[in-house]
PDB file of N, CA and C in Angstrom:
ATOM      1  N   UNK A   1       3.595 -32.292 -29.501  1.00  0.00           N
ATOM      2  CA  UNK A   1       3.209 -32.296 -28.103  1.00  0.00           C
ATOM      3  C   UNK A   1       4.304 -31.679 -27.235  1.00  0.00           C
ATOM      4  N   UNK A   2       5.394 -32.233 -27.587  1.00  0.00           N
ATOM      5  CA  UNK A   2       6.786 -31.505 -26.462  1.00  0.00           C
ATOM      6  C   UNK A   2       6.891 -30.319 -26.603  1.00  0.00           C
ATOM      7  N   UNK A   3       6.534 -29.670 -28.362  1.00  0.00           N
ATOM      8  CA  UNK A   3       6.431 -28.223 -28.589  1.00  0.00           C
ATOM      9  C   UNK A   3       5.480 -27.599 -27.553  1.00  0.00           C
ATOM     10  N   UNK A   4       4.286 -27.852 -27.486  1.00  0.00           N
ATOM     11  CA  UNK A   4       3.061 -27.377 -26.487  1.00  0.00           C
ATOM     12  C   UNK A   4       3.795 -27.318 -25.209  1.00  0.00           C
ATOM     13  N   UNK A   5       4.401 -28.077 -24.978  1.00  0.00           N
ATOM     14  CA  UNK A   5       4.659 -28.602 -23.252  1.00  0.00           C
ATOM     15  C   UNK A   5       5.442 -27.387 -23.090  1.00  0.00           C
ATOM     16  N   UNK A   6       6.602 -26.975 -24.032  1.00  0.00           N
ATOM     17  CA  UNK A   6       7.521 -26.051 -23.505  1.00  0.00           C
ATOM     18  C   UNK A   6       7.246 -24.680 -23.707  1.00  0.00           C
ATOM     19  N   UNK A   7       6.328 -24.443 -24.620  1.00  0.00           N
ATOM     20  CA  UNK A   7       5.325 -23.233 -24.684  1.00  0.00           C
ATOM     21  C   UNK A   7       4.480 -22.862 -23.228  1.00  0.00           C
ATOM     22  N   UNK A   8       4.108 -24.069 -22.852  1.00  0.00           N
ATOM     23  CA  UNK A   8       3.153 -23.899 -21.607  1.00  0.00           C
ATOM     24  C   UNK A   8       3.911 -23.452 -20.531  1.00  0.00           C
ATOM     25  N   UNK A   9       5.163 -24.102 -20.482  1.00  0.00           N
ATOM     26  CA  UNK A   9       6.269 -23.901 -19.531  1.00  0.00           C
ATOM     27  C   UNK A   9       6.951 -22.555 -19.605  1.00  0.00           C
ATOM     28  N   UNK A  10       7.030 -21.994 -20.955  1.00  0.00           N
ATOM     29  CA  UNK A  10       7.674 -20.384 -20.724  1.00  0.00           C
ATOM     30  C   UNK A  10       6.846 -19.667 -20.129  1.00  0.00           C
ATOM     31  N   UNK A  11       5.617 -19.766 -20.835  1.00  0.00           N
ATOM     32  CA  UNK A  11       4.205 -18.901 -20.404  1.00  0.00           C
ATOM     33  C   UNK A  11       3.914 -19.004 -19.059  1.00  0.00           C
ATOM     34  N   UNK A  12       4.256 -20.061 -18.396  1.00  0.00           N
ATOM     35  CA  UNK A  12       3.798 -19.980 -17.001  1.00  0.00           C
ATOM     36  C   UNK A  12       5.669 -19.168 -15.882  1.00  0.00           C
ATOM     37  N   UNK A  13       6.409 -19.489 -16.321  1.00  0.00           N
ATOM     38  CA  UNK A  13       7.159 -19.457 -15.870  1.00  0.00           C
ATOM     39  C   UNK A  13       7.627 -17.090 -16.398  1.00  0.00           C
ATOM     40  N   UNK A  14       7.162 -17.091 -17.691  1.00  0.00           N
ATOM     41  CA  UNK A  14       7.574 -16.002 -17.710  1.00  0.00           C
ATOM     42  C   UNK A  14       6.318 -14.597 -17.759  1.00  0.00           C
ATOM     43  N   UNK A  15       5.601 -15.348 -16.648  1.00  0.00           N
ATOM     44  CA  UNK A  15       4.674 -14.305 -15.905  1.00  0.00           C
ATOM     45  C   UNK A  15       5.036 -13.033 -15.575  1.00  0.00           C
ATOM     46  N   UNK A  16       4.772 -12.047 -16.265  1.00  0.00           N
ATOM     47  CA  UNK A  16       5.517 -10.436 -15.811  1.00  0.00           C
ATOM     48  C   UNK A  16       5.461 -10.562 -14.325  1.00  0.00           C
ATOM     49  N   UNK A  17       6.536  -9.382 -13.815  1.00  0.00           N
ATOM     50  CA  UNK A  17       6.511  -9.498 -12.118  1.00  0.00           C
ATOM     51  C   UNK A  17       5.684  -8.626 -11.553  1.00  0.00           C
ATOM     52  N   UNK A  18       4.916  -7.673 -13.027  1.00  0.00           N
ATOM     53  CA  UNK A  18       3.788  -6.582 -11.547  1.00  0.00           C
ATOM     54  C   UNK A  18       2.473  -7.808 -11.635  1.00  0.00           C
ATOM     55  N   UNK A  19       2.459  -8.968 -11.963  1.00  0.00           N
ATOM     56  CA  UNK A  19       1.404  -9.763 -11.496  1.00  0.00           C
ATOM     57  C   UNK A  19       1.527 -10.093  -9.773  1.00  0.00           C
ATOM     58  N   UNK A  20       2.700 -10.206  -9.709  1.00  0.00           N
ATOM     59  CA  UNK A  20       3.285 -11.042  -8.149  1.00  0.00           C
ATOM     60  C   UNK A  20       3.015  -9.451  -7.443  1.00  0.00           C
ATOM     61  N   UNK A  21       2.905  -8.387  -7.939  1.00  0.00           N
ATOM     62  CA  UNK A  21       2.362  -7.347  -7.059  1.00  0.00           C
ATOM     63  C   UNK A  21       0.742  -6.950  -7.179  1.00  0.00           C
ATOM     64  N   UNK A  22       0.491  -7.341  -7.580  1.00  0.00           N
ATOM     65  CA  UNK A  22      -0.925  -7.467  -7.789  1.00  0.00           C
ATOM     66  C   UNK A  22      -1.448  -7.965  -6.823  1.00  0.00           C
ATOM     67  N   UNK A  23      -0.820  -9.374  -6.803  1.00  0.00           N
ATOM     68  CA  UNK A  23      -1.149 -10.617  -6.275  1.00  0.00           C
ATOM     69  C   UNK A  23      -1.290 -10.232  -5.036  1.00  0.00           C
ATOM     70  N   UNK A  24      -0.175  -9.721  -4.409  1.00  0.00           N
ATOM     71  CA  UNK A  24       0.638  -9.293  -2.836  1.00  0.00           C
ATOM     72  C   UNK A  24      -1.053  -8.410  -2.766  1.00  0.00           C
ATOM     73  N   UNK A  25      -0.841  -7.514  -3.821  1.00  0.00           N
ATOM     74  CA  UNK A  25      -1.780  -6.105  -2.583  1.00  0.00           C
ATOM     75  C   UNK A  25      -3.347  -6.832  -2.908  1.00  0.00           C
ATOM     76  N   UNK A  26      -4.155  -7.988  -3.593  1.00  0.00           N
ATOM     77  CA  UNK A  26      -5.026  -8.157  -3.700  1.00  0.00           C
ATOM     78  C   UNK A  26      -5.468  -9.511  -2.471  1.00  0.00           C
ATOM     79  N   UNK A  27      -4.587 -10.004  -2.826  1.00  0.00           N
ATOM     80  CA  UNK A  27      -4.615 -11.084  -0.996  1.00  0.00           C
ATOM     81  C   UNK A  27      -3.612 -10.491   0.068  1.00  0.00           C
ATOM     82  N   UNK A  28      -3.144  -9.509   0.485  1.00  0.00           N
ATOM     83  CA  UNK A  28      -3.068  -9.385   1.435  1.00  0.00           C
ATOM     84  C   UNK A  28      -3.876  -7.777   1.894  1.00  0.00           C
ATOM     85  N   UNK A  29      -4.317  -6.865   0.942  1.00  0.00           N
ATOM     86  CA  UNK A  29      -4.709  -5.784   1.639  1.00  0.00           C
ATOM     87  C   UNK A  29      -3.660  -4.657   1.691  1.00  0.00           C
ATOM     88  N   UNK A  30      -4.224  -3.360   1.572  1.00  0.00           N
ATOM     89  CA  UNK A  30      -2.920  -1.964   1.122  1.00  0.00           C
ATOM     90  C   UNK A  30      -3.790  -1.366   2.411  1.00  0.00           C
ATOM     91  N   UNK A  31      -2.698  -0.384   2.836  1.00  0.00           N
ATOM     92  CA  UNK A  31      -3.110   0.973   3.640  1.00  0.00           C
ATOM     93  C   UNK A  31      -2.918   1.893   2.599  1.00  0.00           C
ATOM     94  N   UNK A  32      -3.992   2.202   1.922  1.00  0.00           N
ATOM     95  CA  UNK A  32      -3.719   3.565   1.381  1.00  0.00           C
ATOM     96  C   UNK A  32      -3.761   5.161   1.702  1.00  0.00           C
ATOM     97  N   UNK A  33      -2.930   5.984   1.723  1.00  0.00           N
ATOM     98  CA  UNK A  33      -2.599   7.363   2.617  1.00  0.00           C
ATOM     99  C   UNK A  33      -2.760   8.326   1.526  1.00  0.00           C
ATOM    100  N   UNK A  34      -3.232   9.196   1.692  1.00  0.00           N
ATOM    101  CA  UNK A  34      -3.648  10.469   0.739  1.00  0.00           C
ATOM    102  C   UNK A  34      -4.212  11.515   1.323  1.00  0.00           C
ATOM    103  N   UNK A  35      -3.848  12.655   0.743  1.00  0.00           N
ATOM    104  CA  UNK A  35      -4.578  13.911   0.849  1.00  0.00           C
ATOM    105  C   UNK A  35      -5.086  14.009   2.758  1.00  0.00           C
ATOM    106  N   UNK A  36      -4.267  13.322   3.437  1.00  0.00           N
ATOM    107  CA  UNK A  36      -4.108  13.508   4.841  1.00  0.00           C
ATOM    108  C   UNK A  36      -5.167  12.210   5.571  1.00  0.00           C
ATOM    109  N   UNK A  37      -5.796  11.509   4.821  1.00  0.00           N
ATOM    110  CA  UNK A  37      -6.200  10.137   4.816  1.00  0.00           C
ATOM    111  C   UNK A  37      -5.710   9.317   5.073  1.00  0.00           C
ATOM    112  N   UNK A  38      -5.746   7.983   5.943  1.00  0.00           N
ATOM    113  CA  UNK A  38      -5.327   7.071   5.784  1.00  0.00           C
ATOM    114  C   UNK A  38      -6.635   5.521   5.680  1.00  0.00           C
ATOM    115  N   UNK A  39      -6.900   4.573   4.984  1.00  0.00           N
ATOM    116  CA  UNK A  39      -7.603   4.015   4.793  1.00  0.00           C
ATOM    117  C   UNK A  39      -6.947   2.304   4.602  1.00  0.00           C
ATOM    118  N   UNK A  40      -7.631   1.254   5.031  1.00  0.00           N
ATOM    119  CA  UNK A  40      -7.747   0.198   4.979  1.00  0.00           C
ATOM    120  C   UNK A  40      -8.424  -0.445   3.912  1.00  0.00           C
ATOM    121  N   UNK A  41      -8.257  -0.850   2.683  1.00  0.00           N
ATOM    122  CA  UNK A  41      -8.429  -1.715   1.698  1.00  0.00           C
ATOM    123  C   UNK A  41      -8.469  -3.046   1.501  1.00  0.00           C
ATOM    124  N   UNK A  42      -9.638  -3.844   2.069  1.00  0.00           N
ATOM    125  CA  UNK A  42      -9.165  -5.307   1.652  1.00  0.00           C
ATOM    126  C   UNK A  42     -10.138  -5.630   0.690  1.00  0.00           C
ATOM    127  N   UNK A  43      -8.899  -6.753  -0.450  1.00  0.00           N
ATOM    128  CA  UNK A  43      -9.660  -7.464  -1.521  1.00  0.00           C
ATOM    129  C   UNK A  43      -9.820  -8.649  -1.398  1.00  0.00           C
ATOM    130  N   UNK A  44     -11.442  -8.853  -1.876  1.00  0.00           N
ATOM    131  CA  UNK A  44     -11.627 -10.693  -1.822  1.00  0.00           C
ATOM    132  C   UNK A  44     -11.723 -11.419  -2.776  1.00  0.00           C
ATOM    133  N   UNK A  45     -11.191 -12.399  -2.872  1.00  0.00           N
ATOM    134  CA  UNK A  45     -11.405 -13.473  -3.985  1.00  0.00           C
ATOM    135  C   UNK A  45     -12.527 -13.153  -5.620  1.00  0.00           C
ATOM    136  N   UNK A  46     -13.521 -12.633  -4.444  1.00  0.00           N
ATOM    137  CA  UNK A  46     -15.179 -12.761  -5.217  1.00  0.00           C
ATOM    138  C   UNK A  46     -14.672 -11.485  -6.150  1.00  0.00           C
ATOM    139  N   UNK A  47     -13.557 -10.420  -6.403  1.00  0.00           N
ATOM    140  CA  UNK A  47     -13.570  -9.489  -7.014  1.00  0.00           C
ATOM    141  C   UNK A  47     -14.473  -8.143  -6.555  1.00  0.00           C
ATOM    142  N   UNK A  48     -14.414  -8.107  -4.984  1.00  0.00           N
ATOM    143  CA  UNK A  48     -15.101  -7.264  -4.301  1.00  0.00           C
ATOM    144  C   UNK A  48     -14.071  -6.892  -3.461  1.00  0.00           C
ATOM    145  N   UNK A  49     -14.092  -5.332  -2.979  1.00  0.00           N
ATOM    146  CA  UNK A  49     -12.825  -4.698  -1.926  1.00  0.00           C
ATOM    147  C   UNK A  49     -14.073  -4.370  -1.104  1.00  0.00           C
ATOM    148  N   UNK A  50     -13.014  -4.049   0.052  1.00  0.00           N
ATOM    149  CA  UNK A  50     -13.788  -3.122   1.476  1.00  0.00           C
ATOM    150  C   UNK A  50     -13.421  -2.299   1.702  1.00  0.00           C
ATOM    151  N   UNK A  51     -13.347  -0.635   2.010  1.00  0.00           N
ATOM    152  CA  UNK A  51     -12.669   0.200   3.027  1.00  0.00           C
ATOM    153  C   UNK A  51     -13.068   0.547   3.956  1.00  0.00           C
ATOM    154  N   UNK A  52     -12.102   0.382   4.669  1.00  0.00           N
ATOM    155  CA  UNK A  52     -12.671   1.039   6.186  1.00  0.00           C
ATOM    156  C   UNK A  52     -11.330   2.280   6.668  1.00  0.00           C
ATOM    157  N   UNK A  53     -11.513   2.321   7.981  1.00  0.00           N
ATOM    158  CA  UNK A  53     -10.834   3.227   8.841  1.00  0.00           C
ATOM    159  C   UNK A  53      -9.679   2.236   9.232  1.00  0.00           C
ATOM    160  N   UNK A  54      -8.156   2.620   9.300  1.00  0.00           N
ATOM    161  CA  UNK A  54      -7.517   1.669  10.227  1.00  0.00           C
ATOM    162  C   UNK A  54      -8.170   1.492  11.602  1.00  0.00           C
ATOM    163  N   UNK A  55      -8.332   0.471  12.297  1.00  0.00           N
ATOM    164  CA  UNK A  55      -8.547   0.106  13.316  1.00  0.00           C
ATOM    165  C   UNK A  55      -9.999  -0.026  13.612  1.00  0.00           C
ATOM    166  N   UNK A  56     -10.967   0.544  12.813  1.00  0.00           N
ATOM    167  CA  UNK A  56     -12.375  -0.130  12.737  1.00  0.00           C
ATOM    168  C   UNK A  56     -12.614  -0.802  11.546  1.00  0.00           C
ATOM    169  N   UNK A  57     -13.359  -1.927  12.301  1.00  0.00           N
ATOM    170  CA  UNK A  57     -13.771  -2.486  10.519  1.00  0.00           C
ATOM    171  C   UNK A  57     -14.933  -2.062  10.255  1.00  0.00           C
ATOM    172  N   UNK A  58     -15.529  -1.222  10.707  1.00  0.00           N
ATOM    173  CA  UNK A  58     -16.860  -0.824   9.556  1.00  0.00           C
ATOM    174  C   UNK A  58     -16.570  -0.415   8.349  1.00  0.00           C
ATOM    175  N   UNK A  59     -17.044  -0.690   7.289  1.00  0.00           N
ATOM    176  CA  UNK A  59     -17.316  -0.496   5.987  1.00  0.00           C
ATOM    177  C   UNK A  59     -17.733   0.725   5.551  1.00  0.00           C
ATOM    178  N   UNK A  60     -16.802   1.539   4.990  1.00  0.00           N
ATOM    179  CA  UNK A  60     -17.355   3.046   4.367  1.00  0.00           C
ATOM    180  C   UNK A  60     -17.171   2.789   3.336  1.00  0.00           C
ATOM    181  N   UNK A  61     -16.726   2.018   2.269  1.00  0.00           N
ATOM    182  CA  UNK A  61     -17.195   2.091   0.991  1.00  0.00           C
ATOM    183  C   UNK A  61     -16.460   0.510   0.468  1.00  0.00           C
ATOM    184  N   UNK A  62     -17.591  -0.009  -0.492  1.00  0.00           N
ATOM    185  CA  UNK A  62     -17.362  -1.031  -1.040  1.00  0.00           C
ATOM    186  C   UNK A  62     -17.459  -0.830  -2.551  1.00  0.00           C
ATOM    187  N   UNK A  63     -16.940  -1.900  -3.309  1.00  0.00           N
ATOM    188  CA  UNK A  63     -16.439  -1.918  -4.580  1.00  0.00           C
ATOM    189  C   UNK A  63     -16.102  -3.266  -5.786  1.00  0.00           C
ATOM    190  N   UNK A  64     -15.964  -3.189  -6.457  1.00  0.00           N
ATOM    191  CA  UNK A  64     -15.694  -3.871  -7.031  1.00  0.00           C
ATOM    192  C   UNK A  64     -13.899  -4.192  -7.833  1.00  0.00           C
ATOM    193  N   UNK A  65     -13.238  -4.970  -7.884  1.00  0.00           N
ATOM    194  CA  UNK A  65     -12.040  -5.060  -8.280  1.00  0.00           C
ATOM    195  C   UNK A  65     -11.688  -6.119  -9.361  1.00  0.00           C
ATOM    196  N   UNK A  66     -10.323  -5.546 -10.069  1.00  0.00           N
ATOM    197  CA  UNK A  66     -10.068  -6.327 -11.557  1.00  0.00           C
ATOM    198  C   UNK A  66      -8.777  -6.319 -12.015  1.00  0.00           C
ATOM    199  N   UNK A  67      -7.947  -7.126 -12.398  1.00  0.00           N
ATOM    200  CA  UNK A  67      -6.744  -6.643 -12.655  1.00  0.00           C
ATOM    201  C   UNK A  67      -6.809  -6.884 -14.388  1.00  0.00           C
ATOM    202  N   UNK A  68      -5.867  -5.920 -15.026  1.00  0.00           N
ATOM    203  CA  UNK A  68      -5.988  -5.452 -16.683  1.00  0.00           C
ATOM    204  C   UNK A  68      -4.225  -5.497 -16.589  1.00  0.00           C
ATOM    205  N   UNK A  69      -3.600  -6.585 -16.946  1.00  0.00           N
ATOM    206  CA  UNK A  69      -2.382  -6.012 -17.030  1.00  0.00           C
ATOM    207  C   UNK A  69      -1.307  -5.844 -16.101  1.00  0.00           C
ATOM    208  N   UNK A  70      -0.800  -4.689 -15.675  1.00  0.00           N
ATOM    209  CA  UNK A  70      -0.306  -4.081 -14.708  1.00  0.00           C
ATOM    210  C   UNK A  70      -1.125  -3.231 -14.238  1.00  0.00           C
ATOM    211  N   UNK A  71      -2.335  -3.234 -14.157  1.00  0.00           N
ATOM    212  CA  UNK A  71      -3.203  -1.727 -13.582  1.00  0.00           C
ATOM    213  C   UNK A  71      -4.192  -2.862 -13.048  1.00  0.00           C
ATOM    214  N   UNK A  72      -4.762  -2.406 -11.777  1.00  0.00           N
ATOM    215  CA  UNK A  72      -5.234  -2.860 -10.947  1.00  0.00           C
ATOM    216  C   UNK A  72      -6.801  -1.829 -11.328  1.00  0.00           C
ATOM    217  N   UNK A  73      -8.023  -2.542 -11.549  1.00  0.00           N
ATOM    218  CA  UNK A  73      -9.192  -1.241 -11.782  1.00  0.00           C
ATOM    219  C   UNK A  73     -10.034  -1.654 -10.779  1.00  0.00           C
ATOM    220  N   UNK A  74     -10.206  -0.606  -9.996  1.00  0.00           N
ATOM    221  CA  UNK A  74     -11.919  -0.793  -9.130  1.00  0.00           C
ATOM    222  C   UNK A  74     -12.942   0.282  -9.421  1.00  0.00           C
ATOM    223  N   UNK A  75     -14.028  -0.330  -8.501  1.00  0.00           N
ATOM    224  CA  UNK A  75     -15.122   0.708  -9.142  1.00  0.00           C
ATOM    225  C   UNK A  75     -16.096   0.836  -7.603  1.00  0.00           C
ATOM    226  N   UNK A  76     -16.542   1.313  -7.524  1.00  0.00           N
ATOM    227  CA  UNK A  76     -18.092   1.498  -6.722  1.00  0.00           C
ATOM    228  C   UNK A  76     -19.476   2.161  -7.239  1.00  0.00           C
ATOM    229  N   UNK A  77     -20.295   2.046  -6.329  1.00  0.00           N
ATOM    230  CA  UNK A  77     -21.647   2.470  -7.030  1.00  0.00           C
ATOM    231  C   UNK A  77     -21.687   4.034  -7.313  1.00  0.00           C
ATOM    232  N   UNK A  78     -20.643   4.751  -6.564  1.00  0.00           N
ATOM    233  CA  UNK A  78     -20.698   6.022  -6.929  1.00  0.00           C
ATOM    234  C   UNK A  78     -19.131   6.653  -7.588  1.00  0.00           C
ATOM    235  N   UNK A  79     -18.277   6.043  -7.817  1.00  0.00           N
ATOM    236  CA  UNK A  79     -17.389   5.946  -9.096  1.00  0.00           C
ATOM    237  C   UNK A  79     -17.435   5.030 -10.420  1.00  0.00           C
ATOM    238  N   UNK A  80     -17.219   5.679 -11.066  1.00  0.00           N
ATOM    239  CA  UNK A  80     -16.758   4.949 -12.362  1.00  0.00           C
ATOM    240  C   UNK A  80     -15.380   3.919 -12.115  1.00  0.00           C
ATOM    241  N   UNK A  81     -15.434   3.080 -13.125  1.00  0.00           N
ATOM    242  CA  UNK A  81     -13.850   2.273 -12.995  1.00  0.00           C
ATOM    243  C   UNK A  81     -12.691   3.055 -13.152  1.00  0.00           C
ATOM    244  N   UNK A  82     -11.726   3.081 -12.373  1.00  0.00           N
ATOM    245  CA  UNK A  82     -10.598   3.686 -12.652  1.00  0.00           C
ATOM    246  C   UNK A  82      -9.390   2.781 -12.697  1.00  0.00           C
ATOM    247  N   UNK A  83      -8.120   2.368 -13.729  1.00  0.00           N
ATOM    248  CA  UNK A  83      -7.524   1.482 -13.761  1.00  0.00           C
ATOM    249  C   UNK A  83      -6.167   2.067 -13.147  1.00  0.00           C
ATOM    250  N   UNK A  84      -5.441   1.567 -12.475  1.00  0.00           N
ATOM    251  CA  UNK A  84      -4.208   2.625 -11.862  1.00  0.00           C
ATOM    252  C   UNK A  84      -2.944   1.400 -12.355  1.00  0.00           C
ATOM    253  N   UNK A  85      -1.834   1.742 -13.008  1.00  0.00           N
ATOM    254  CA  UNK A  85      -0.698   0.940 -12.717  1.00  0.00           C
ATOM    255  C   UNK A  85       0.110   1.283 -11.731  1.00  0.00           C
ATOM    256  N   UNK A  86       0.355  -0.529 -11.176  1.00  0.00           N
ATOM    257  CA  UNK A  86       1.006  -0.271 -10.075  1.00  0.00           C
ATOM    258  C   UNK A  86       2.567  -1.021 -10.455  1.00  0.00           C
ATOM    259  N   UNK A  87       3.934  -0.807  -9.869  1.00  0.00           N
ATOM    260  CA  UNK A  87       5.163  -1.049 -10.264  1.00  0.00           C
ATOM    261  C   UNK A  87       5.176  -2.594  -9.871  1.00  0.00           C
ATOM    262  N   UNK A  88       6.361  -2.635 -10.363  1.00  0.00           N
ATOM    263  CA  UNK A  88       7.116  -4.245 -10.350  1.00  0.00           C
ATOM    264  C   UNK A  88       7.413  -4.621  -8.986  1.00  0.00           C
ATOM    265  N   UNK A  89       7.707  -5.994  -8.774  1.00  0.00           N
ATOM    266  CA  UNK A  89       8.264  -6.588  -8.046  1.00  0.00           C
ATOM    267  C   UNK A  89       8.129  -6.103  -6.649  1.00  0.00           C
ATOM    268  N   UNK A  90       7.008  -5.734  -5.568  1.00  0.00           N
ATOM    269  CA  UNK A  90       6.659  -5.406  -4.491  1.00  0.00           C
ATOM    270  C   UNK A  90       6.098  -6.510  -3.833  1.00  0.00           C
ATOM    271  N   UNK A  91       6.495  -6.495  -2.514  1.00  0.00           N
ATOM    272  CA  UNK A  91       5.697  -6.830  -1.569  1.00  0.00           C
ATOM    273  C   UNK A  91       5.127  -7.054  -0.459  1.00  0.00           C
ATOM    274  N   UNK A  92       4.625  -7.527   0.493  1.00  0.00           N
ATOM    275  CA  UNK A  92       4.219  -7.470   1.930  1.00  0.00           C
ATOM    276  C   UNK A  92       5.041  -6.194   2.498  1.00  0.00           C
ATOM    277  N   UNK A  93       4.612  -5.175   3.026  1.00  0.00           N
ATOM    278  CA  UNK A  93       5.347  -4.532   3.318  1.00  0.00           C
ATOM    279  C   UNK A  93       6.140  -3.608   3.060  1.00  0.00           C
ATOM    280  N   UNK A  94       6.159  -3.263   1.670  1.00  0.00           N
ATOM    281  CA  UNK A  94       6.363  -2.357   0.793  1.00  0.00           C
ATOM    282  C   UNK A  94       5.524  -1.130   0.245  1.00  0.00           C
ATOM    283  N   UNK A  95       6.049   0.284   0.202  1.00  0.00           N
ATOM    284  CA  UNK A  95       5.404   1.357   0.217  1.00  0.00           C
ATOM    285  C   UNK A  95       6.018   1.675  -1.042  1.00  0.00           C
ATOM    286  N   UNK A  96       4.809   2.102  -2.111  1.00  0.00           N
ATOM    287  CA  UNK A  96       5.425   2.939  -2.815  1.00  0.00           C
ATOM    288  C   UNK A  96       3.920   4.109  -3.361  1.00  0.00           C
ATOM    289  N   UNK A  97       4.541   5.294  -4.558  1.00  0.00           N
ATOM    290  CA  UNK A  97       3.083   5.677  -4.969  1.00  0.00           C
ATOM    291  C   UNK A  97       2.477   5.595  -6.395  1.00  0.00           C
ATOM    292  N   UNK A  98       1.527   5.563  -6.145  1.00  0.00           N
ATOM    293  CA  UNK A  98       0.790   5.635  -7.567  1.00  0.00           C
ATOM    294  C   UNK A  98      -0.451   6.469  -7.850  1.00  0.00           C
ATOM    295  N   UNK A  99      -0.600   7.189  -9.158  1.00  0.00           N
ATOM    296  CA  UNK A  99      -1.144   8.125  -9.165  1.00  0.00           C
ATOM    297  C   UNK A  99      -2.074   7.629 -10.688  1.00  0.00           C
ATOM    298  N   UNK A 100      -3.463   8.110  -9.509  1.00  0.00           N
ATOM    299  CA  UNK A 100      -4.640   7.934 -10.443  1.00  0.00           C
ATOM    300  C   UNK A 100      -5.569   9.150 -10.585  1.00  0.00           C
ATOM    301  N   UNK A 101      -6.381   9.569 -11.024  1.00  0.00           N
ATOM    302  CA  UNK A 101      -7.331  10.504 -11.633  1.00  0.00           C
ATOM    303  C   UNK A 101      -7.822  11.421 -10.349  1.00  0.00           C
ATOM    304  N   UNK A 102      -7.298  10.676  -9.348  1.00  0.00           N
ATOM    305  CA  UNK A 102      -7.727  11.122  -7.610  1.00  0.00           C
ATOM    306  C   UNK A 102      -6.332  11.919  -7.387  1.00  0.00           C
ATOM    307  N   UNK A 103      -5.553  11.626  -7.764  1.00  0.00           N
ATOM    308  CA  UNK A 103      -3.904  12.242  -7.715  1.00  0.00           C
ATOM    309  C   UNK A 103      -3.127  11.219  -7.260  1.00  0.00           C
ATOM    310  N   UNK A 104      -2.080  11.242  -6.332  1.00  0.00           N
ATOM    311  CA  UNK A 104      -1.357  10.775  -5.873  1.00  0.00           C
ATOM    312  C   UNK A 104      -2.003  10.348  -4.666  1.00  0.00           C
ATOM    313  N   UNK A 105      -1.264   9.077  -4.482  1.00  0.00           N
ATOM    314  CA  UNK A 105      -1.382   8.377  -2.967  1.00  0.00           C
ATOM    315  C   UNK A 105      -0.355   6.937  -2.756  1.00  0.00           C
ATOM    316  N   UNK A 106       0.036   7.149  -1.469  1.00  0.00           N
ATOM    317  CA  UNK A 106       0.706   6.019  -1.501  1.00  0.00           C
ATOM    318  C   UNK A 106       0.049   4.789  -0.878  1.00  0.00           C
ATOM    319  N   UNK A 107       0.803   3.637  -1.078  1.00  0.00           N
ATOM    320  CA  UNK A 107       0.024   2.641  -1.014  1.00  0.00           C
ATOM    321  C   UNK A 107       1.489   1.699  -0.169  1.00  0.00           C
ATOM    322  N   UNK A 108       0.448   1.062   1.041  1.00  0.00           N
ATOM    323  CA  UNK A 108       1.902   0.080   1.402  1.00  0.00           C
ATOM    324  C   UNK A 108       0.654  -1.251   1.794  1.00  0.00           C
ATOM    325  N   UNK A 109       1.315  -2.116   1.074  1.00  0.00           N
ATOM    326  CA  UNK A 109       0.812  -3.458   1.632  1.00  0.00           C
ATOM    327  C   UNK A 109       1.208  -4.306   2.937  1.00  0.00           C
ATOM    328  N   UNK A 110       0.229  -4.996   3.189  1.00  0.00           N
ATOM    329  CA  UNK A 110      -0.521  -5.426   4.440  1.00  0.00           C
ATOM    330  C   UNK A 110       0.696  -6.788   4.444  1.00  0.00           C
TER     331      UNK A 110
END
């Protein structure tokens, strides 16, 4: 039993750190900037995102979201899933980029 206990205890305790960035950009929301774009991303609980425009919230495209790892995958009705890794140890407020099948874009959380 004490064996289990301290197994449970590494495992929780030695959680990789791009989870805690995951975490950051999936409850709090990324501005993502690209290709002369800038866009508003929020993720909800239910494993559903929103984008909009900064400063309007209407909805131009919705989606679905998943984390695999270190790669964060979403999808919509008119993309396929795409899984992107995102780096270590970020958060609130932090800009960095990552490059998926779309190219490059940076991403700073909310």
């Amino acid at each position: 039993m004490r064996k289990l206990l301290i197994c449970a205890a590494i495992a929780a305790f030695a959680a990789p750190a791009f989870a805690d960035t995951l975490k950051e950009v999936t409850t709090k929301g990324i501005v993502l900037s690209a290709q002369g774009f800038e866009l508003d991303v929020a993720y909800k609980p239910d494993g559903t995102f929103a984008v909009s425009m900064p400063g309007d919230p209407t909805t131009i495209a919705a989606g679905k979201w998943r984390i695999d790892g270190e790669k964060l995958c979403t999808s919509t009705d008119a993309t396929p899933e795409e899984c992107v890794a995102y780096p270590l140890d970020k958060k609130s407020g932090d800009s960095f980029d990552v490059t998926g099948a779309q190219g490059t874009a940076t991403i700073k959380i909310k």
